[in-house]
Protein backbone atom coordinates (compact mmCIF):
# COMPACT_ATOMS: atom_id res chain seq x y z
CA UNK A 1 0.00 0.00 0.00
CA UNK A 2 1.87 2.80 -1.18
CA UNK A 3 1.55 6.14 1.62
CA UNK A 4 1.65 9.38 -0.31
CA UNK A 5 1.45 11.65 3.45
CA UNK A 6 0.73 10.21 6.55
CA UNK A 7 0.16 12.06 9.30
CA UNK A 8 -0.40 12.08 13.18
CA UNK A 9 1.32 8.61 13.32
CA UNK A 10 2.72 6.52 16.10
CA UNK A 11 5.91 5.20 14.16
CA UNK A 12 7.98 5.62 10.76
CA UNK A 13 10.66 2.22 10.50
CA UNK A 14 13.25 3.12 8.13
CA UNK A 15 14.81 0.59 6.13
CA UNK A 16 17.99 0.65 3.46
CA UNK A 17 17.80 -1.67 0.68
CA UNK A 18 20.45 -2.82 -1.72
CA UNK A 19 20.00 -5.70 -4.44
CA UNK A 20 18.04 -7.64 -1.47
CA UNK A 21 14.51 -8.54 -2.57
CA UNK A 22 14.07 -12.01 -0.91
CA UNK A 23 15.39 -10.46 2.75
CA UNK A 24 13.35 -6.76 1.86
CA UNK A 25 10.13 -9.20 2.26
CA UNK A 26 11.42 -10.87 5.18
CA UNK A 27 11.67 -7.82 7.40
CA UNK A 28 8.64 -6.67 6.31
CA UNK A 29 6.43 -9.70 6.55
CA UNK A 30 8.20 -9.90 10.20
CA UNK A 31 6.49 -6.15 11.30
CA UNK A 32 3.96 -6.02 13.08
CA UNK A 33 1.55 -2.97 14.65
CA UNK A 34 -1.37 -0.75 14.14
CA UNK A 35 -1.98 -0.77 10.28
CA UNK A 36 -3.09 3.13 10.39
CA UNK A 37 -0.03 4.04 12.90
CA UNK A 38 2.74 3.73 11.14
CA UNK A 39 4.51 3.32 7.36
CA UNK A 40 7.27 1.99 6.25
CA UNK A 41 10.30 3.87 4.47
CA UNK A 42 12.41 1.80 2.16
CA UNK A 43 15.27 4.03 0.66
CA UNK A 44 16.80 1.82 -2.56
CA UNK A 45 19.97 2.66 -2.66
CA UNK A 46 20.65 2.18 -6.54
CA UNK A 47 20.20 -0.93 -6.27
CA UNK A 48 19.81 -3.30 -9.53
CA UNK A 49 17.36 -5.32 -8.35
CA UNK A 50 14.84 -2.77 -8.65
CA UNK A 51 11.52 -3.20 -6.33
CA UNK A 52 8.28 -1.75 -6.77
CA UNK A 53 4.87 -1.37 -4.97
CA UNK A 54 3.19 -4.00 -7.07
CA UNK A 55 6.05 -6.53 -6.60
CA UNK A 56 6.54 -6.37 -2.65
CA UNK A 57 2.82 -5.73 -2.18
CA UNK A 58 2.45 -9.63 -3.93
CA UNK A 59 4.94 -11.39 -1.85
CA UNK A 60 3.42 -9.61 1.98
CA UNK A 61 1.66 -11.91 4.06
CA UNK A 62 0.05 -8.91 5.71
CA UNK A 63 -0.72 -5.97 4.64
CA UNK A 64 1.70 -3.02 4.95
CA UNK A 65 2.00 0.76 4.88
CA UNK A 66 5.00 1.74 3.09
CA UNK A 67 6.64 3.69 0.11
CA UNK A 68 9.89 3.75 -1.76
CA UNK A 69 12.36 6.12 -2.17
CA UNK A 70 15.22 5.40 -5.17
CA UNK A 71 18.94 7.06 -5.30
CA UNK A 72 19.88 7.07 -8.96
CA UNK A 73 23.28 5.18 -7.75
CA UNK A 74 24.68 3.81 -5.16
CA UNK A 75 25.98 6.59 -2.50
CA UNK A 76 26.23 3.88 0.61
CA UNK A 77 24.49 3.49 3.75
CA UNK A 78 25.20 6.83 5.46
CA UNK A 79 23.57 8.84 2.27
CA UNK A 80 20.51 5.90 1.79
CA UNK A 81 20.09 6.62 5.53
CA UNK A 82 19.80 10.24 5.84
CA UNK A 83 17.33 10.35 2.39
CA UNK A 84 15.31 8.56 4.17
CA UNK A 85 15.43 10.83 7.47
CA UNK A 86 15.03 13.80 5.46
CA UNK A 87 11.84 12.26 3.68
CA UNK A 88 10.42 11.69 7.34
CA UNK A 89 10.67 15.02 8.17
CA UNK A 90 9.21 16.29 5.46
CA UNK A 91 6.48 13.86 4.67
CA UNK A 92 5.30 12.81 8.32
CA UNK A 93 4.31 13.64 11.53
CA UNK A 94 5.56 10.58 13.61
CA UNK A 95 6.49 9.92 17.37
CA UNK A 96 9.12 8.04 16.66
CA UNK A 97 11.69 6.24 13.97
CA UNK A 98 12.54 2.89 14.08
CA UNK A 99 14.95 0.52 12.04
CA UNK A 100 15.54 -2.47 10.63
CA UNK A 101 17.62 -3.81 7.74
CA UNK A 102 16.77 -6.61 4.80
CA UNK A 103 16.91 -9.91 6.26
CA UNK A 104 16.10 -9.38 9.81
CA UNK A 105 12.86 -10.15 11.54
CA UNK A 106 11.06 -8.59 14.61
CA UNK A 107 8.93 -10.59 17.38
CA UNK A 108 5.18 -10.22 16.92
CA UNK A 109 5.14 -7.20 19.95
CA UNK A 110 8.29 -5.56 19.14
CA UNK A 111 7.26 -2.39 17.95
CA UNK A 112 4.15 -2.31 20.71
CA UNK A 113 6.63 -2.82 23.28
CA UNK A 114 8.97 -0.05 22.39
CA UNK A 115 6.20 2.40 22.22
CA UNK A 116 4.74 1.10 25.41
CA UNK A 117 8.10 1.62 26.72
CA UNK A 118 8.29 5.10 25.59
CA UNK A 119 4.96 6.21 26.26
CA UNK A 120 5.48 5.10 29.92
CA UNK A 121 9.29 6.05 30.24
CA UNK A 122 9.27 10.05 29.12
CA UNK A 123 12.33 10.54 30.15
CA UNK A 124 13.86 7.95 28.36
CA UNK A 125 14.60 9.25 24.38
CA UNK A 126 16.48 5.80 22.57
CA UNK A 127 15.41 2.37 23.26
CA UNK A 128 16.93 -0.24 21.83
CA UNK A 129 16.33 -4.41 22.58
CA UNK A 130 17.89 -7.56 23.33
CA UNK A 131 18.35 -9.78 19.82
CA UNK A 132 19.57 -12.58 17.87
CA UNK A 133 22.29 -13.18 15.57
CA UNK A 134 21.55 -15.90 13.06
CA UNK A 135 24.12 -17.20 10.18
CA UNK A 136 22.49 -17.36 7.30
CA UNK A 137 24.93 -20.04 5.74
CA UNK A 138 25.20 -22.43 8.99
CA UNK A 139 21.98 -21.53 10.38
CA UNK A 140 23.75 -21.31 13.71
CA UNK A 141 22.51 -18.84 16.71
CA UNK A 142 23.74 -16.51 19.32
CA UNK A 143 22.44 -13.96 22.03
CA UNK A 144 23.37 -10.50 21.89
CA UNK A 145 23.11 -9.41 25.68
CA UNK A 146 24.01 -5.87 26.88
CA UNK A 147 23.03 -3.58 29.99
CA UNK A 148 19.79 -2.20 30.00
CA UNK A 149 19.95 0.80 32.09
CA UNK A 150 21.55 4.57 30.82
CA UNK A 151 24.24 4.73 33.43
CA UNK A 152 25.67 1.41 32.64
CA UNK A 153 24.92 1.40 28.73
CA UNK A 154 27.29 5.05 29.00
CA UNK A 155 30.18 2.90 30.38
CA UNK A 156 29.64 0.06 27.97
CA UNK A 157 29.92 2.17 24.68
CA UNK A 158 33.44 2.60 24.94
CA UNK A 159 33.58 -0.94 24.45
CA UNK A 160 31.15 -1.85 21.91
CA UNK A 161 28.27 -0.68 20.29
CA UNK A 162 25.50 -1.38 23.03
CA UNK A 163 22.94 -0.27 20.49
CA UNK A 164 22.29 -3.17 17.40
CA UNK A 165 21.17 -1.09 14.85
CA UNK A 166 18.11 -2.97 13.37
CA UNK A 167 16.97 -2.79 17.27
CA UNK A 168 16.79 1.05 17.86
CA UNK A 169 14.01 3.18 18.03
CA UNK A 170 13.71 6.69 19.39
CA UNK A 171 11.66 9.91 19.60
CA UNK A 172 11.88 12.74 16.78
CA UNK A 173 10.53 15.13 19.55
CA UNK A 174 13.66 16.79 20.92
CA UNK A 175 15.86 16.37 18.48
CA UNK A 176 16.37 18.95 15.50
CA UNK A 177 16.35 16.12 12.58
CA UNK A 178 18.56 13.70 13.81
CA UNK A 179 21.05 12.86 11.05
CA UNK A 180 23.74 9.95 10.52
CA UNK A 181 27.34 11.44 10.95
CA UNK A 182 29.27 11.06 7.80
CA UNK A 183 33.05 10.92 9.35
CA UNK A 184 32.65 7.50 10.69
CA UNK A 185 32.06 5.35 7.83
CA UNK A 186 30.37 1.53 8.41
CA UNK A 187 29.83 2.86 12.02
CA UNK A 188 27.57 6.05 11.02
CA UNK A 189 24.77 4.03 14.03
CA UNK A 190 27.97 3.48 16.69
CA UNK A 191 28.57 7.32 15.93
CA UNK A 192 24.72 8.60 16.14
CA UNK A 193 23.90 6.40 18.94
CA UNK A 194 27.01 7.65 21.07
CA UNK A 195 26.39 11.17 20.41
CA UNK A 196 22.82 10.73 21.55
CA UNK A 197 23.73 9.21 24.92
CA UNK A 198 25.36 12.06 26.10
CA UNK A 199 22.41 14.14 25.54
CA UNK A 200 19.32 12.44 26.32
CA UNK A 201 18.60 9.15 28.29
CA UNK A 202 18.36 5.72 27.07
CA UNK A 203 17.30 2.13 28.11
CA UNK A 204 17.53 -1.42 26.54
CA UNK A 205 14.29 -3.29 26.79
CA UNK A 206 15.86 -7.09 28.51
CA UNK A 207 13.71 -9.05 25.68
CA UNK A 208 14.84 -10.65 22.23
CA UNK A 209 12.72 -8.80 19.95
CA UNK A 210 15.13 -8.93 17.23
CA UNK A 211 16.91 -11.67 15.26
CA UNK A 212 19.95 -10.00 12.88
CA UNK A 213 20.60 -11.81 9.96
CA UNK A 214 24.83 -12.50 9.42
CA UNK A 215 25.66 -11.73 6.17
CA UNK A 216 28.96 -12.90 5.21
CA UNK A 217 28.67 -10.38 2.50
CA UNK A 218 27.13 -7.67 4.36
CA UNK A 219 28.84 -4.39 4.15
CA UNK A 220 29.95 -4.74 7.92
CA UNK A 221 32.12 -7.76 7.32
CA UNK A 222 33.21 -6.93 4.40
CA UNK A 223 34.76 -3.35 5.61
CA UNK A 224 35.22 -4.66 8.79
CA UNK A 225 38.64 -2.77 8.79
CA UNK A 226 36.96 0.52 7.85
CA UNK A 227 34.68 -0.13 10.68
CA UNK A 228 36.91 -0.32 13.06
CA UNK A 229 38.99 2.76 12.64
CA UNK A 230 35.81 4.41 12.74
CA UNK A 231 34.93 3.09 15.71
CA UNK A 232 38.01 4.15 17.45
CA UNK A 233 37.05 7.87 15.96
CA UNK A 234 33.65 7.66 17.62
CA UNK A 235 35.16 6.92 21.21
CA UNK A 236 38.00 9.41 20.87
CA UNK A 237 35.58 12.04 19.78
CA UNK A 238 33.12 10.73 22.47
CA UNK A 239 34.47 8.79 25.31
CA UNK A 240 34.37 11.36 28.24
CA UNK A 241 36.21 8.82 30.86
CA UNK A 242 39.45 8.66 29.86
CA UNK A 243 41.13 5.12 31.26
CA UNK A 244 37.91 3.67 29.44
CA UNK A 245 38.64 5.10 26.43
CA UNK A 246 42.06 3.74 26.77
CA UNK A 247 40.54 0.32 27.17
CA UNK A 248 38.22 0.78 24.46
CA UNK A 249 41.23 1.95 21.83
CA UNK A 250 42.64 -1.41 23.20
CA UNK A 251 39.94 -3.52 22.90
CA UNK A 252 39.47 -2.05 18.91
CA UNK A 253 43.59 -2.12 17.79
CA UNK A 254 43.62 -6.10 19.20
CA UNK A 255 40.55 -6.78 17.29
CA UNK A 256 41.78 -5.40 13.91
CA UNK A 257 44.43 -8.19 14.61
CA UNK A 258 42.05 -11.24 15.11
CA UNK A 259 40.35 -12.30 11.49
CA UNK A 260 36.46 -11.63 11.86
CA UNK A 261 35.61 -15.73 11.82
CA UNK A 262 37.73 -16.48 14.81
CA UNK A 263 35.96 -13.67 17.01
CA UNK A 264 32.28 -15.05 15.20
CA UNK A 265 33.34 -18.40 15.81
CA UNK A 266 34.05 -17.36 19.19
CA UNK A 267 30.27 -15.50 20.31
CA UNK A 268 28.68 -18.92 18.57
CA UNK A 269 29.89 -20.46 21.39
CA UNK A 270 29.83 -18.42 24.03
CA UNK A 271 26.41 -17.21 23.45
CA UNK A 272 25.06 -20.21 21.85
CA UNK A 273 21.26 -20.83 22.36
């Protein structure tokens, strides 16, 4: 169902999409809420697989409120990101922006338990859950656990990235339309997220509400290098503790040493299911 203007809505989820049709559907067969409170954003990101309205409207289980947006070419995740922020703002009226990615899924009451969470925490401006990381080649599962409460999710960000991106949703009220940073590229979330703890409160709802798809070709792994120089920008810019941040640079230099399948190989055990 394509949404010209929507107004006066609970929720906008933003998703990126790039050559992904099969996992588009997923994610959005997986969403779940009031069909007049929220739509849908997909931002192609010149993509050859194109999508349309008819298409994904065939292949939904349920039906859907959403629209597409198309880049000409392919600009990356940052730019797809912030087209699609920018189209928010000045298509919608909406509490609150969610997001999710092709190929992962969301628990039947995610999205009405971060707005229940919201509505009844007022203080608190980014929420973010509890989720699952699923191979998609070895069909193999682990928990991603982190703190839940502000205080302790402050001290854990100079560590890691408490805040799984395809979990995250927060309020548009209070901030003046939130955009991705561009200097930390393949951790543009790590980078928003951090800059929005020091300003406003945040939580982690204790429940797996999310299962994150691994993508061995996913633009994470793949400029997993990238990623992780940016990350040590973000804490250096952020990081207001100082022998954290030390820790932190640490943490990041060892794990640009350690190939990406030992330390995956490594969490599938630890946090196996």
């Amino acid at each position: 169902m394509e949404i010209k203007s929507l107004f006066n809505i609970d929720l906008c989820i933003l998703i990126p999409y790039y050559n992904n049709v099969e996992g588009l559907i997923v994610a959005i067969n997986s969403i779940s809420y009031n069909l007049d409170k929220y739509v849908i954003i997909i931002v192609d990101d010149g993509s050859n697989q194109l999508v349309s309205q008819e298409a994904i409207s065939s292949k939904l289980t349920n039906k859907s409120n959403f629209t597409i947006i198309r880049l000409n070419q392919n600009q990356g995740i940052t730019k797809a990101l912030n087209t699609g922020l920018n189209y928010i703002y000045n298509n919608f009226s909406a509490k609150y922006i969610a997001r999710l990615d092709c190929g992962d899924t969301c628990a039947p009451d995610r999205f009405f338990s971060q707005i229940s969470f919201l509505e009844n925490n007022a203080n608190i401006h980014l929420i973010g859950t509890w989720c699952y990381f699923e191979d998609k080649f070895s069909g193999e599962t682990y928990k991603y656990i982190t703190p839940t409460l502000h205080k302790d999710i402050e001290h854990s960000m100079n560590f890691r990235n408490v805040f799984i991106h395809p979990t995250v949703m927060w309020r548009v009220a209070g901030f003046d339309k939130l955009q991705y940073p561009v200097q930390y590229p393949y951790a543009e979330d790590y980078g928003l997220f951090y800059g929005m703890i020091s300003k406003v409160k945040t939580a982690i709802i204790n429940e797996f509400l999310v299962c994150c798809e691994i993508n061995h070709q996913g633009i994470s792994i793949k400029n997993r290098p990238i990623q992780l120089r940016s990350r040590l920008k973000v804490i250096s810019d952020y990081g207001q503790n100082s022998f954290r941040f030390y820790l932190g640079a640490v943490k990041l230099r060892l794990l640009m040493l350690i190939p990406y399948q030992f330390i995956l190989n490594t969490k599938k055990i630890l946090y196996k299911i």
